[in-house]
Protein backbone atom coordinates (compact mmCIF):
# COMPACT_ATOMS: atom_id res chain seq x y z
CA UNK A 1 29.55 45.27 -5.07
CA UNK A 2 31.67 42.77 -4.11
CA UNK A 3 32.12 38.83 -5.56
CA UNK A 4 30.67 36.40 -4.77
CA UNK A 5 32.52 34.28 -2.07
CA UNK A 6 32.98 30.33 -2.89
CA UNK A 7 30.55 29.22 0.49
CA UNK A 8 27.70 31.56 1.58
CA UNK A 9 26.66 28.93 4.44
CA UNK A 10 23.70 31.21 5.68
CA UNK A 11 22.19 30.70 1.82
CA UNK A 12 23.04 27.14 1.35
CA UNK A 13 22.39 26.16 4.86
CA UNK A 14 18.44 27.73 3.97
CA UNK A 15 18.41 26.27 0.78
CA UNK A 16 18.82 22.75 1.78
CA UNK A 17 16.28 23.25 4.59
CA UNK A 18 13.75 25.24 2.30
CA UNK A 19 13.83 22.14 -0.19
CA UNK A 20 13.32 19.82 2.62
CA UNK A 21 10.61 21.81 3.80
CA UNK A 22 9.00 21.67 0.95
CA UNK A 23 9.26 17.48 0.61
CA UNK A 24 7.82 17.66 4.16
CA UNK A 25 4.97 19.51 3.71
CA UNK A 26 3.66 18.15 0.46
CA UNK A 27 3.89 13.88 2.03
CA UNK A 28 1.93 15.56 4.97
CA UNK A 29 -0.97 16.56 2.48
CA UNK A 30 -0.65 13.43 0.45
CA UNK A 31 -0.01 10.90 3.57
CA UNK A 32 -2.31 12.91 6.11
CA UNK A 33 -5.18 14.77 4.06
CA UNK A 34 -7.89 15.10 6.41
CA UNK A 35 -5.30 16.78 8.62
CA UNK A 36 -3.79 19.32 5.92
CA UNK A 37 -6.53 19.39 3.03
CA UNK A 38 -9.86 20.16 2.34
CA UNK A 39 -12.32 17.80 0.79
CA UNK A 40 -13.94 18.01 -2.46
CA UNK A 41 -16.43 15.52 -3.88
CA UNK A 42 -15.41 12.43 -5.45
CA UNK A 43 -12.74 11.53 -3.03
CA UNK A 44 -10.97 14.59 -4.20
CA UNK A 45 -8.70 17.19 -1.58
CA UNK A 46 -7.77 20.84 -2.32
CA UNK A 47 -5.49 22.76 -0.51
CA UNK A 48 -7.38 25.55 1.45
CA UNK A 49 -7.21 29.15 1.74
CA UNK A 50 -5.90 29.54 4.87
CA UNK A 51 -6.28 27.95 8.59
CA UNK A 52 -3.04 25.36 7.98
CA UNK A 53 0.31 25.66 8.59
CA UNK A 54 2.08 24.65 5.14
CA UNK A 55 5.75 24.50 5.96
CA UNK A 56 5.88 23.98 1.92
CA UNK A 57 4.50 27.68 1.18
CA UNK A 58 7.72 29.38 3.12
CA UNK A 59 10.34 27.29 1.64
CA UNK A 60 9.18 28.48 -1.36
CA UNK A 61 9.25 31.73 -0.53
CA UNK A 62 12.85 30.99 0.95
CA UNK A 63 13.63 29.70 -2.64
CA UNK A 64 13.12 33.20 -4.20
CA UNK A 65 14.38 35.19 -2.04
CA UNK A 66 17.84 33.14 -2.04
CA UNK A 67 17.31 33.57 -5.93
CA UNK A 68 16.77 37.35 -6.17
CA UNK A 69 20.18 37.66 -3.99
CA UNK A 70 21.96 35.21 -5.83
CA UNK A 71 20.73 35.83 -9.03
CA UNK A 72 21.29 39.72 -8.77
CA UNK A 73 25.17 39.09 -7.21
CA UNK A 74 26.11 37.11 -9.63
CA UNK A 75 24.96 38.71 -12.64
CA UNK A 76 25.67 42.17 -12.14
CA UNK A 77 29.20 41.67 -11.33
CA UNK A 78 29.72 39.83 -14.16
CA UNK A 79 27.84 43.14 -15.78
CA UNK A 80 29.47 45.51 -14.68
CA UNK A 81 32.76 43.60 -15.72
CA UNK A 82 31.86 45.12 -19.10
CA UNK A 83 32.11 41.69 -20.93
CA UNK A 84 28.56 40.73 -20.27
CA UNK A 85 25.54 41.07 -22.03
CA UNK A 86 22.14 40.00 -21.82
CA UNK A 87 22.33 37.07 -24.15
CA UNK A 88 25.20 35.52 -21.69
CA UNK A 89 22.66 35.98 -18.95
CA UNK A 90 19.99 34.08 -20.78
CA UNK A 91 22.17 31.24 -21.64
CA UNK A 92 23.35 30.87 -17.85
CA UNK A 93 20.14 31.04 -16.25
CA UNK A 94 18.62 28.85 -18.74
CA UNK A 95 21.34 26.40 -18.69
CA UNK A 96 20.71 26.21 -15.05
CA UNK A 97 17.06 26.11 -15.12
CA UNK A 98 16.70 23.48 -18.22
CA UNK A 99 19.60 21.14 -17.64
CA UNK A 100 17.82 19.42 -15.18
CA UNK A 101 14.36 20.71 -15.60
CA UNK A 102 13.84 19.33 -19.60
CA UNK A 103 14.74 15.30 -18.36
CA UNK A 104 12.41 16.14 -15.86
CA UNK A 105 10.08 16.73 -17.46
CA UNK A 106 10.58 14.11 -20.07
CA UNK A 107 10.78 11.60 -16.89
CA UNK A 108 7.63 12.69 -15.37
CA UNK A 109 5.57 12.53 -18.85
CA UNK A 110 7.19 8.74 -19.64
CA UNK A 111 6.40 7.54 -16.33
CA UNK A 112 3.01 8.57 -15.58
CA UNK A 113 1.87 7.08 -18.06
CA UNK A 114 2.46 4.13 -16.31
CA UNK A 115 -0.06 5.07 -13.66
CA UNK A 116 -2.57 7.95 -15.35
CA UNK A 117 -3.87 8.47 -18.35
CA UNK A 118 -4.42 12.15 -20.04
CA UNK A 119 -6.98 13.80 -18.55
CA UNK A 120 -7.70 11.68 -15.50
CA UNK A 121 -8.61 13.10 -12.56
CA UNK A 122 -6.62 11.95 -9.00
CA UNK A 123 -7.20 12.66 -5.46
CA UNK A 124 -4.77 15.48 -5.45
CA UNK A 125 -4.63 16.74 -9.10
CA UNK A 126 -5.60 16.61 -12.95
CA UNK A 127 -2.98 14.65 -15.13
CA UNK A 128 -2.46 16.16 -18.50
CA UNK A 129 -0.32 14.15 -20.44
CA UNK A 130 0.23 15.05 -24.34
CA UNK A 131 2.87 16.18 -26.25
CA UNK A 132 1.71 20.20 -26.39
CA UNK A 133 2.04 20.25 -22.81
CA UNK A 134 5.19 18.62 -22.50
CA UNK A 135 6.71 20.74 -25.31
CA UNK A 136 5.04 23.74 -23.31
CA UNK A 137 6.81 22.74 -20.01
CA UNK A 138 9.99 22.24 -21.97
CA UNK A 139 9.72 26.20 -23.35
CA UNK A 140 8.84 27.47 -20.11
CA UNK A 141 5.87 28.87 -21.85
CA UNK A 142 2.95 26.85 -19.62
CA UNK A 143 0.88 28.89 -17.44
CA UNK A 144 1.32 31.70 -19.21
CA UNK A 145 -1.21 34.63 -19.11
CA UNK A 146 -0.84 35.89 -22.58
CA UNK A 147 -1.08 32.65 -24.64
CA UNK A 148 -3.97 31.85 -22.45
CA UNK A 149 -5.76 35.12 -23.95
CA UNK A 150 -4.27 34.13 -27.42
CA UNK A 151 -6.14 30.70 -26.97
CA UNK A 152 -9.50 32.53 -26.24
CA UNK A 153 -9.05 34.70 -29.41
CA UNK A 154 -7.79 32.55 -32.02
CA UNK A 155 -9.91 29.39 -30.18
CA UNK A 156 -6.26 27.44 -30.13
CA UNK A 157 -6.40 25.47 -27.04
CA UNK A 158 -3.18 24.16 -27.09
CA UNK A 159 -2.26 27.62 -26.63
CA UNK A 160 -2.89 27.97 -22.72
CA UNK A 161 -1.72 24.77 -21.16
CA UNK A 162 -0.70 23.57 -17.65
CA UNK A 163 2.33 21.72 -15.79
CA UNK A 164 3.02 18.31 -17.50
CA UNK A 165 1.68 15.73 -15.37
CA UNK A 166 2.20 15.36 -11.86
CA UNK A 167 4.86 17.98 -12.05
CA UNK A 168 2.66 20.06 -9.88
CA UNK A 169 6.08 22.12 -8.57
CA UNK A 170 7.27 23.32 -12.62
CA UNK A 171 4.27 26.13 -11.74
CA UNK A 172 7.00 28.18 -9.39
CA UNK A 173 9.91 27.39 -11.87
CA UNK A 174 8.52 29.24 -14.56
CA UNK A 175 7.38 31.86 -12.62
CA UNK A 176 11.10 32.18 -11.43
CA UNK A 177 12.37 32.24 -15.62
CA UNK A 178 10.35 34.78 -16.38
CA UNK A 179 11.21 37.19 -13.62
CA UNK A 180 14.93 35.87 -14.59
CA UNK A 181 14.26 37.09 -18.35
CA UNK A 182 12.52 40.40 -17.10
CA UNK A 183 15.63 41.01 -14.24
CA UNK A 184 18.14 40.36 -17.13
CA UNK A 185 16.70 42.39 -19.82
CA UNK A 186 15.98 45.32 -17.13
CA UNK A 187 19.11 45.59 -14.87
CA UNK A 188 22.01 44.20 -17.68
CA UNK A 189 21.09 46.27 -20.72
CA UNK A 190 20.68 49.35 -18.56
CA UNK A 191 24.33 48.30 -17.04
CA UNK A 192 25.36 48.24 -20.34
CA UNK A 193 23.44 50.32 -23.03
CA UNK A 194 21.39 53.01 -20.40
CA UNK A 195 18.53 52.76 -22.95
CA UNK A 196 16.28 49.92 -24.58
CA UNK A 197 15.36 48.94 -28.00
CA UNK A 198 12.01 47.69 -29.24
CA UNK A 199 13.10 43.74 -29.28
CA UNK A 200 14.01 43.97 -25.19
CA UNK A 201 11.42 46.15 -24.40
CA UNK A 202 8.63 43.55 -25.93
CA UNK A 203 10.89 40.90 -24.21
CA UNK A 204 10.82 42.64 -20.63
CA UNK A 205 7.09 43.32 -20.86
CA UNK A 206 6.24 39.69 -22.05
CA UNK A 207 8.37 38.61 -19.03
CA UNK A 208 6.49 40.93 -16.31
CA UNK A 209 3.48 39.62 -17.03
CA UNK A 210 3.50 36.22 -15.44
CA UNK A 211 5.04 37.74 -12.44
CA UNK A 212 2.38 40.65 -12.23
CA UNK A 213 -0.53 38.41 -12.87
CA UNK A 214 0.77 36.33 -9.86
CA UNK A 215 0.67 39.52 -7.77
CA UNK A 216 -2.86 40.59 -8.86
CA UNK A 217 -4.06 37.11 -7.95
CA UNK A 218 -1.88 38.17 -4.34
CA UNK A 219 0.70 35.72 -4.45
CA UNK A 220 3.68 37.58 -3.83
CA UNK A 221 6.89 35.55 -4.47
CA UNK A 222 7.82 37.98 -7.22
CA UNK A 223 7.56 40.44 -4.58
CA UNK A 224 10.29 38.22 -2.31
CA UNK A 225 12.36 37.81 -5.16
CA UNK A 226 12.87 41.71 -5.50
CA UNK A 227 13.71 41.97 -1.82
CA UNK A 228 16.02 39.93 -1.97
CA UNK A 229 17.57 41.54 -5.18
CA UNK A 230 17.64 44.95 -3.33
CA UNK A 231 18.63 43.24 -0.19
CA UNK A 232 22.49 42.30 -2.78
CA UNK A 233 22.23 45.80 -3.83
CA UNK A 234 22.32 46.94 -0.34
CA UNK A 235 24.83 44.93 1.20
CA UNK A 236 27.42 46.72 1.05
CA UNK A 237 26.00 49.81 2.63
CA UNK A 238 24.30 47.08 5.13
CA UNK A 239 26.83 46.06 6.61
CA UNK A 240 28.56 49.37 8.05
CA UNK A 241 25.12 49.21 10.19
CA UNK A 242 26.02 48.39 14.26
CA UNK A 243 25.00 44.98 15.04
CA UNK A 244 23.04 46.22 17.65
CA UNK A 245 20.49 48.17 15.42
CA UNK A 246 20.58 44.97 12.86
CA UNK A 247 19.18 42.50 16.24
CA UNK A 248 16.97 45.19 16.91
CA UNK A 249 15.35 45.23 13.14
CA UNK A 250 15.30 41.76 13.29
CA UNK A 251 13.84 40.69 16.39
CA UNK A 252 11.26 43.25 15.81
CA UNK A 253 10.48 41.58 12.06
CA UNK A 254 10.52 38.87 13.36
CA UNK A 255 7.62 39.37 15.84
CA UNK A 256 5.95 41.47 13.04
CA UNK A 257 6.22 38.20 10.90
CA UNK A 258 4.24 36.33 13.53
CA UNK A 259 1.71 38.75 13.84
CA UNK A 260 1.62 38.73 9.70
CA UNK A 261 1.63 34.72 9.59
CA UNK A 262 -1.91 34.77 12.11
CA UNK A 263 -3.58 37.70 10.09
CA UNK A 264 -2.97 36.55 7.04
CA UNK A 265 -4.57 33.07 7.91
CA UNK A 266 -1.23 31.27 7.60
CA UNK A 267 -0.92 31.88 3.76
CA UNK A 268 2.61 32.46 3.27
CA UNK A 269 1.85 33.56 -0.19
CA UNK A 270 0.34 36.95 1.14
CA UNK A 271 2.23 40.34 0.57
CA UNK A 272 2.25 41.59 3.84
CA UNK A 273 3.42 38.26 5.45
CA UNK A 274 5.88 37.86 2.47
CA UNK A 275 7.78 41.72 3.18
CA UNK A 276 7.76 41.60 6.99
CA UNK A 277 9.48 37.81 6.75
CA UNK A 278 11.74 38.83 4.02
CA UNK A 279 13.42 41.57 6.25
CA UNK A 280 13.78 38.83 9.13
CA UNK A 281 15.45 36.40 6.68
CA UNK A 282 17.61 39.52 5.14
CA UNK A 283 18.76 40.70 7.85
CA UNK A 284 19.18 37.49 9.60
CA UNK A 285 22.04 37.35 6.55
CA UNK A 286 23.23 40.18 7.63
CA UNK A 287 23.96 39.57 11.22
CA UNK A 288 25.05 35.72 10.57
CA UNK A 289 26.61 35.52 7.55
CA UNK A 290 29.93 37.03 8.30
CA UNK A 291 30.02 34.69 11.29
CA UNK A 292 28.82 31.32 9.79
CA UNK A 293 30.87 32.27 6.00
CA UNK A 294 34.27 33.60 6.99
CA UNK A 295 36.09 30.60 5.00
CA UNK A 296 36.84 28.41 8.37
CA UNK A 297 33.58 27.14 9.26
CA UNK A 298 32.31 24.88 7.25
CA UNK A 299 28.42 23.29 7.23
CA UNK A 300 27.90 20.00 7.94
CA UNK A 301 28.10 17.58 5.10
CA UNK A 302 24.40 16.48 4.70
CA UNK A 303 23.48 20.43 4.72
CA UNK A 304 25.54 21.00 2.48
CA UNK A 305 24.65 18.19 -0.02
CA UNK A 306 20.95 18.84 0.74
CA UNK A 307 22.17 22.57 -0.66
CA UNK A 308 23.56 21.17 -3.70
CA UNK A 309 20.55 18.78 -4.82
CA UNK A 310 17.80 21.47 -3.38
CA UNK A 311 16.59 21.82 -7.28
CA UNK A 312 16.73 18.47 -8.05
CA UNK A 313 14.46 17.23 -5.36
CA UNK A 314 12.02 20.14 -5.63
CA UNK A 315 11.56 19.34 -9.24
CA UNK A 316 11.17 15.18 -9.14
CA UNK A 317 9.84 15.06 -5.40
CA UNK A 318 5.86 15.26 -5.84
CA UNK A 319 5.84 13.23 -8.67
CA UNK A 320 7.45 10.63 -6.74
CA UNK A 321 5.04 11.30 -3.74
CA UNK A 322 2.28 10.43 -6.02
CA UNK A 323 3.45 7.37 -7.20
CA UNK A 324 4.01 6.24 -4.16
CA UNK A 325 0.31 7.41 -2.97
CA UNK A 326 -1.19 5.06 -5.95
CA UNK A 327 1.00 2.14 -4.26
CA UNK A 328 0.74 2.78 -1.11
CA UNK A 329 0.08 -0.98 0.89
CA UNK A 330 -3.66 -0.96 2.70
CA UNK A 331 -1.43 -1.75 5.95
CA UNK A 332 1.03 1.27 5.52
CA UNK A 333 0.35 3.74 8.23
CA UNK A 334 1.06 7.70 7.53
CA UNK A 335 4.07 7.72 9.34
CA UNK A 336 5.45 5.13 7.38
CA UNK A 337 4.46 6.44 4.11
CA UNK A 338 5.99 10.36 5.39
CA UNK A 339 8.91 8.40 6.63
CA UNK A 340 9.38 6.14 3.51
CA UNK A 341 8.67 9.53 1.26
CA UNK A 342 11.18 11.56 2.40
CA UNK A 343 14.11 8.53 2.47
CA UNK A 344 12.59 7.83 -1.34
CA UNK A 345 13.13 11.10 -2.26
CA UNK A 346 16.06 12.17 -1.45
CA UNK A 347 17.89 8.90 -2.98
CA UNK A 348 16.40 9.76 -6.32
CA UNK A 349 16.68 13.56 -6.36
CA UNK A 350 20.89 13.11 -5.22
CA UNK A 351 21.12 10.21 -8.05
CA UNK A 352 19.04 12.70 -10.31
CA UNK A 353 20.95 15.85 -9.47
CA UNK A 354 24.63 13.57 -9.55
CA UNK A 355 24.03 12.30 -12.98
CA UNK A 356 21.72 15.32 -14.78
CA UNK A 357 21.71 18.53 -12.61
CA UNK A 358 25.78 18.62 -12.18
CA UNK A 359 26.37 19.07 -15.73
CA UNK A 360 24.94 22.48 -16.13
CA UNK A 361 28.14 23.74 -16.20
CA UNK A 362 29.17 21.76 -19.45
CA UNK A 363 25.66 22.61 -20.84
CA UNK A 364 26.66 26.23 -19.93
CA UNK A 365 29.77 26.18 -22.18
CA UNK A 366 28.68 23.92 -24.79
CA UNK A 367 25.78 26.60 -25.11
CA UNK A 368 28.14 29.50 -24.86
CA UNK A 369 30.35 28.28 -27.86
CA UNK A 370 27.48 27.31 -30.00
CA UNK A 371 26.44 31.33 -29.87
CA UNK A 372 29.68 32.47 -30.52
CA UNK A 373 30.27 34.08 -26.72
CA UNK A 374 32.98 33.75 -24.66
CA UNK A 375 32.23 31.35 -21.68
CA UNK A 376 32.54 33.18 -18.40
CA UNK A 377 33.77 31.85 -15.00
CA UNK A 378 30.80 30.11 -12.94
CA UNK A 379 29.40 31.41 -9.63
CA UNK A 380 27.31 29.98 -7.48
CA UNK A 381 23.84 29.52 -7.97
């Protein structure tokens, strides 16, 4: 396998864009809902099964698969360096996940109170605001499938708790940890040990779960995460294939994913739709990448910046959506609102990920020297 190179512009270019995507879709529900929701009663809207294009659902899926590649290049050459261990890979991905992800989270519970109160129901979501929950976001340990059959057992409600506020995007971030924790136990102790011990095998099994319970409910993103992680495993080998055969896969895909998008009622979540437009986005790497990353070309600057904050405004965008929903002036048409939005949001997620997200790399050390370990060279991601 071979390092990672300083700019993969095929993966930040999509990264930037899959963010955006995201801020897109979500004003379009909030601004527009009798276009892109379905109502409920007490002036309430719910996302529907199917029937709408949300642009939001595939830049998520975007998001993992860029993570299973990235994730999987990055750690298993530091793995295979014979220096790393699992506990390195914990602190890295947490320090990346948490840095920014705890003063969100902090953020969103301080300032909704300004506008909600615990409990209170809004067009677009419940609000639970109390310290359990936040402590629960901050642990990554909301959501959870276990601790929500621990709650009905022991009859601990605090147990099985939900995204802090109007955090509504945390839901796919710890999804994401726990297939990190899960990948890193799995793939780095067998790179290094070739067997497991009880502590990482209860570890591994507590981290599938959240994953796998997302897949029996048919939500696949795990399932684009993993394709992506193969896809870095087969790179290498990828590449020797003749471009020709690699537009031929793709184009084909890449009708298949059309096909997939209309059967599967434009839920971007399903399985089918998730594998068929996985191998169009891998192997649109493939044919691109070597084209668009050879170390002259360079992205524009706003795609690359939108790379570089992508986190940062998935994390803080829908909270700031909803604020702006409760303020929103009688005379303030849609368009202005979607307009305002995405101007709004982008401002604060740079400023957020300029003065928070950034530091994950001291974070990263400070964290690495607090456990003793040696603090290795960053990579991207």
């Amino acid at each position: 396998m071979q390092a990672v190179r300083r700019q993969d512009n095929y993966v930040a270019f999509w990264r930037g864009v899959s963010a955006q995507m995201v801020v897109i879709g979500h004003s379009l529900n909030m601004f527009l809902p009798a276009f892109f929701m379905q109502p409920l009663a007490g002036g309430r809207w719910i996302a529907p099964d199917g029937g709408i294009l949300y642009i939001q659902g595939l830049g998520v899926v975007i998001f993992f698969l860029i993570s299973g590649y990235i994730v999987t290049k990055t750690s298993l050459v530091k793995a295979l360096s014979g220096t790393y261990d699992t506990t390195d890979f914990i602190i890295d991905r947490g320090t990346r996940i948490l840095t920014p992800l705890i003063p969100a989270a902090v953020l969103v519970y301080l300032l909704d109170h300004f506008f909600f109160v615990d409990g209170q129901i809004t067009p677009f979501q419940t609000i639970h605001l109390n310290l359990p929950t936040l402590a629960a976001n901050v642990l990554l340990l909301f959501n959870n499938p276990i601790l929500a059959v621990l709650a009905r057992v022991t009859g601990i409600p605090g147990l099985d708790v939900t995204r802090i506020g109007t955090a509504q995007p945390f839901w796919s971030v710890v999804v994401e940890w726990w297939i990190y924790v899960g990948f890193g136990v799995f793939a780095i102790t067998w790179c290094i040990r070739r067997r497991f011990g009880i502590l990482s095998l209860t570890t591994f099994v507590f981290a599938i779960l959240y994953p796998w319970a997302l897949l029996i409910k048919g939500l696949a993103l795990p399932i684009a995460w993993i394709l992506g992680s193969l896809y870095c495993l087969a790179e290498d080998r990828m590449r020797t294939m003749p471009d020709k055969a690699a537009w031929i896969i793709t184009s084909l895909t890449a009708v298949m994913t059309l096909v997939a998008a209309k059967i599967a009622d434009y839920n971007f979540y399903d399985p089918i739709f998730v594998c068929v437009f996985s191998a169009t986005f891998l192997f649109g790497h493939r044919l691109l990448d070597r084209h668009i990353s050879d170390g002259r070309r360079r992205m524009p600057a706003l795609l690359n910046l939108w790379s570089d904050y992508s986190y940062s405004i998935y994390l803080v965008h829908f909270s700031l959506l909803t604020y702006l929903t409760t303020l929103r002036p009688a005379w303030a048409p849609p368009w202005v609102m979607i307009a305002g939005a995405f101007v709004i949001a982008n401002l604060v997620a740079w400023l957020f990920w300029f003065t928070i997200e950034r530091q994950h790399g001291r974070v990263r050390t400070f964290a690495h020297r607090v456990c003793g370990k040696p603090a290795h060279p960053p990579r991207a991601g």
